[in-house]
Protein backbone atom coordinates (compact mmCIF):
# COMPACT_ATOMS: atom_id res chain seq x y z
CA UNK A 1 -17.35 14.51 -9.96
CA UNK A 2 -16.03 11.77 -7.92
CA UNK A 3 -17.30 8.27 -9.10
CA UNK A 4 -14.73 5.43 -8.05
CA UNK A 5 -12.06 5.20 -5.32
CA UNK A 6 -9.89 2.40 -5.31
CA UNK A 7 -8.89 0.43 -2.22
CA UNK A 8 -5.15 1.82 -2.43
CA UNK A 9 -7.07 5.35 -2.60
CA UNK A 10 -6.47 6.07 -6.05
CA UNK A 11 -8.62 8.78 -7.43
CA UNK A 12 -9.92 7.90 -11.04
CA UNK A 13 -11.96 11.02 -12.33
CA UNK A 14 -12.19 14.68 -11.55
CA UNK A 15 -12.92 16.52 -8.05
CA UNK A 16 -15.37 19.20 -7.65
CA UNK A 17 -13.45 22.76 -6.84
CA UNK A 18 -14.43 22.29 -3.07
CA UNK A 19 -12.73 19.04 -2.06
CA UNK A 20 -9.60 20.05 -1.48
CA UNK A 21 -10.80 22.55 0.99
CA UNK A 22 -13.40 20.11 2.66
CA UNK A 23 -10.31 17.46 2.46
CA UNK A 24 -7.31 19.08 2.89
CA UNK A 25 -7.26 23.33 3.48
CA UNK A 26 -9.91 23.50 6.09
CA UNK A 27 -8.24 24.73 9.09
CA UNK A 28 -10.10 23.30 11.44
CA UNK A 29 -9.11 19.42 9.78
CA UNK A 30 -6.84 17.94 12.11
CA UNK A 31 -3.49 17.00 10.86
CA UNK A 32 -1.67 15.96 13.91
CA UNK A 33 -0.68 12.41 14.50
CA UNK A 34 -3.30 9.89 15.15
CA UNK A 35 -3.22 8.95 18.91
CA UNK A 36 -3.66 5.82 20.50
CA UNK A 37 -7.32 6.72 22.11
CA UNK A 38 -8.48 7.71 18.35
CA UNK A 39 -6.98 4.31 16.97
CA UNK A 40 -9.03 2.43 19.54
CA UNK A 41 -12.10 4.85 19.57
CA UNK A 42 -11.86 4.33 15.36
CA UNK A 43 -11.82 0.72 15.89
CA UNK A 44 -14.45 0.65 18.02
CA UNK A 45 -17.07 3.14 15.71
CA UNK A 46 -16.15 0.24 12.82
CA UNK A 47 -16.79 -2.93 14.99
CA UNK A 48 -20.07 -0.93 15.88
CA UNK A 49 -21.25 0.32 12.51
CA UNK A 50 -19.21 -1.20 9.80
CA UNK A 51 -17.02 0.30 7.07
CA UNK A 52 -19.61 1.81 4.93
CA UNK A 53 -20.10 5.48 5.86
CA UNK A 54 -17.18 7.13 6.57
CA UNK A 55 -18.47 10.49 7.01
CA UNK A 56 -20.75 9.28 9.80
CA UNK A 57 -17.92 7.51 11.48
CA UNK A 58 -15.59 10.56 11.18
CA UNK A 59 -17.97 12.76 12.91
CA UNK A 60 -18.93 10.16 15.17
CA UNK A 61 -15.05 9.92 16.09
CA UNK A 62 -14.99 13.69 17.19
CA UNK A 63 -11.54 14.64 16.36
CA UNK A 64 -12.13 16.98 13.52
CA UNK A 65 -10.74 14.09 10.98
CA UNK A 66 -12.12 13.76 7.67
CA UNK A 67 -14.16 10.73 6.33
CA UNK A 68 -11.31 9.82 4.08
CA UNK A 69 -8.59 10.12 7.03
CA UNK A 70 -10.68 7.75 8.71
CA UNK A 71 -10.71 5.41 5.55
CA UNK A 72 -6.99 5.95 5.04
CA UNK A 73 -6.16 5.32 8.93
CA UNK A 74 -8.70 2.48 9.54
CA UNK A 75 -7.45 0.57 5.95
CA UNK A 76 -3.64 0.94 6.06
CA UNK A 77 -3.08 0.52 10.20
CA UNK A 78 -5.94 -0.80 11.50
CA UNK A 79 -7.60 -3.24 9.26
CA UNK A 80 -7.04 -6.76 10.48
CA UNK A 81 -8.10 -8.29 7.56
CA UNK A 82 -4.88 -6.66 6.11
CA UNK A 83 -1.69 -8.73 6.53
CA UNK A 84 1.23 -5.83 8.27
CA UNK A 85 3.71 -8.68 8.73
CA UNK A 86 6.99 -9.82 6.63
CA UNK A 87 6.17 -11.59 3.17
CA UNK A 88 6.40 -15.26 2.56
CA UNK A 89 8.24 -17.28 0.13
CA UNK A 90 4.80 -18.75 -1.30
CA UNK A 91 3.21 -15.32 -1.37
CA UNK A 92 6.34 -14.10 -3.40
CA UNK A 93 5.93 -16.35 -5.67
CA UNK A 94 2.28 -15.74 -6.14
CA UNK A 95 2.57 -11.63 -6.75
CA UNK A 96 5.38 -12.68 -9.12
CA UNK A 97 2.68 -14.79 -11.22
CA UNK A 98 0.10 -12.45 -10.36
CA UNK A 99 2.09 -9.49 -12.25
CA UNK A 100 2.68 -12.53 -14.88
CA UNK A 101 -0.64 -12.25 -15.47
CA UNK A 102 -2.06 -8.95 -14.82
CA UNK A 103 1.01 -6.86 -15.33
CA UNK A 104 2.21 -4.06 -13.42
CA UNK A 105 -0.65 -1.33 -13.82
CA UNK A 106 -3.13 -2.58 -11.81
CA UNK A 107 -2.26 -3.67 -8.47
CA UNK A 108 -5.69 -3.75 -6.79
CA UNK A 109 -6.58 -6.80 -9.54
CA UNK A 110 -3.03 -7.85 -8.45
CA UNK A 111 -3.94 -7.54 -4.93
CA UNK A 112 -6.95 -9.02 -5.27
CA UNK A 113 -5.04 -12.66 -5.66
CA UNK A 114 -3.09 -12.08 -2.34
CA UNK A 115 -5.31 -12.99 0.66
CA UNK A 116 -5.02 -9.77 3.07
CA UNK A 117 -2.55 -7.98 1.23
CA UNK A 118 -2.87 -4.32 -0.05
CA UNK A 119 -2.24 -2.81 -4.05
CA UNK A 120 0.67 -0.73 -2.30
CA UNK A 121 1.82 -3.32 -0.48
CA UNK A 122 2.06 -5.33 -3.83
CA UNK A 123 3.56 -2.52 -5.46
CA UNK A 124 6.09 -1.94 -3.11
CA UNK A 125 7.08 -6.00 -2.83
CA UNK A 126 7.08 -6.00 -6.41
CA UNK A 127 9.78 -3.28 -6.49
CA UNK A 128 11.84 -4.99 -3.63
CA UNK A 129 12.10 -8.25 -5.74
CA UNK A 130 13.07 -6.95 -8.99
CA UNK A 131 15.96 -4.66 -7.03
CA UNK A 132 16.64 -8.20 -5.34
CA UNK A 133 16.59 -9.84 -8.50
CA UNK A 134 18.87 -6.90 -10.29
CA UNK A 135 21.55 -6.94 -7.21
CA UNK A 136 21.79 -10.54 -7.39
CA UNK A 137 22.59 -10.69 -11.34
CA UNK A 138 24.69 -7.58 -11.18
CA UNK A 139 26.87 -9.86 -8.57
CA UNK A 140 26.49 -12.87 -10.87
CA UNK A 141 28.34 -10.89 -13.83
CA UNK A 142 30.56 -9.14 -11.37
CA UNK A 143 31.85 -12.74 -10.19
CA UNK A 144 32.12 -14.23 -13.36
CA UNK A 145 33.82 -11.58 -15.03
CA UNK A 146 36.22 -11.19 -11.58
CA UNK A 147 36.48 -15.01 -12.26
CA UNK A 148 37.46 -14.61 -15.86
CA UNK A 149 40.09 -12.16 -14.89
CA UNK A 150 41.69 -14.36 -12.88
CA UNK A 151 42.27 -17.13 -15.04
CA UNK A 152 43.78 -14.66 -17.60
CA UNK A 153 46.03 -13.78 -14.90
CA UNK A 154 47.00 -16.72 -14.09
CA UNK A 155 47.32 -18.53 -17.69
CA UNK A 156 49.69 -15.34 -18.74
């Protein structure tokens, strides 16, 4: 049975044998692209009823989506409580004591210390830095050791 959904979508316990169908296999889901007239319609079914029942926004949208397409669509493009722009110096620094903190298992508690950012979008800068952080001391031991070499060059 489903109990808990996470913001990021993460599904915690088991699924009855029908939600994959009802979610995913049902022909008559549509899979296409969202369009621009859904995105607004979408919008517009939230500003009206709020974010709490998906299912009746989904079949108040009318495009064959599911409730949890509408969740997914509305919470990772549409949401503008959700920040979709480049990350900050400040707000670096603050996932980077965040993870300090909470580690690197649970990035909705992370999340939940970043004003308008997502656990995925944590996640994802978290990954960025430490590849930033493990380029830039790869180069730092590539240069010194470069550096090295050419003293021994030039002393012999």
């Amino acid at each position: 049975m489903l109990e808990t959904i996470t913001n990021d979508f993460t599904i915690l316990l088991h699924f009855p044998p029908s939600f994959r169908w009802l979610n995913c296999e049902d022909p008559l889901i549509n899979h296409s692209p969202w369009t621009v007239l859904e995105d607004k319609k979408l919008l517009f079914i939230v500003q009206e009823r709020g974010i709490y029942n998906w299912i009746d926004i989904a079949i108040t949208l009318g495009t064959q989506r599911t409730p949890f397409q509408c969740l997914a669509r509305y919470q990772r493009s549409l949401n503008p409580h959700i920040l979709n722009k480049d990350w900050t110096e400040d707000e670096d620094a603050r996932l980077c004591a965040a993870v300090e903190i909470f580690g690197d298992n649970n990035w909705q508690l992370v999340a939940s210390n970043l004003e308008g950012r997502t656990g995925p979008q944590c996640s994802n800068r978290s990954v960025t830095i430490l590849n930033k952080h493990f380029i830039i001391a790869k180069l730092k031991i590539l240069c010194n050791f470069h550096n090295a070499k050419s003293k021994l060059v030039v002393i012999l």
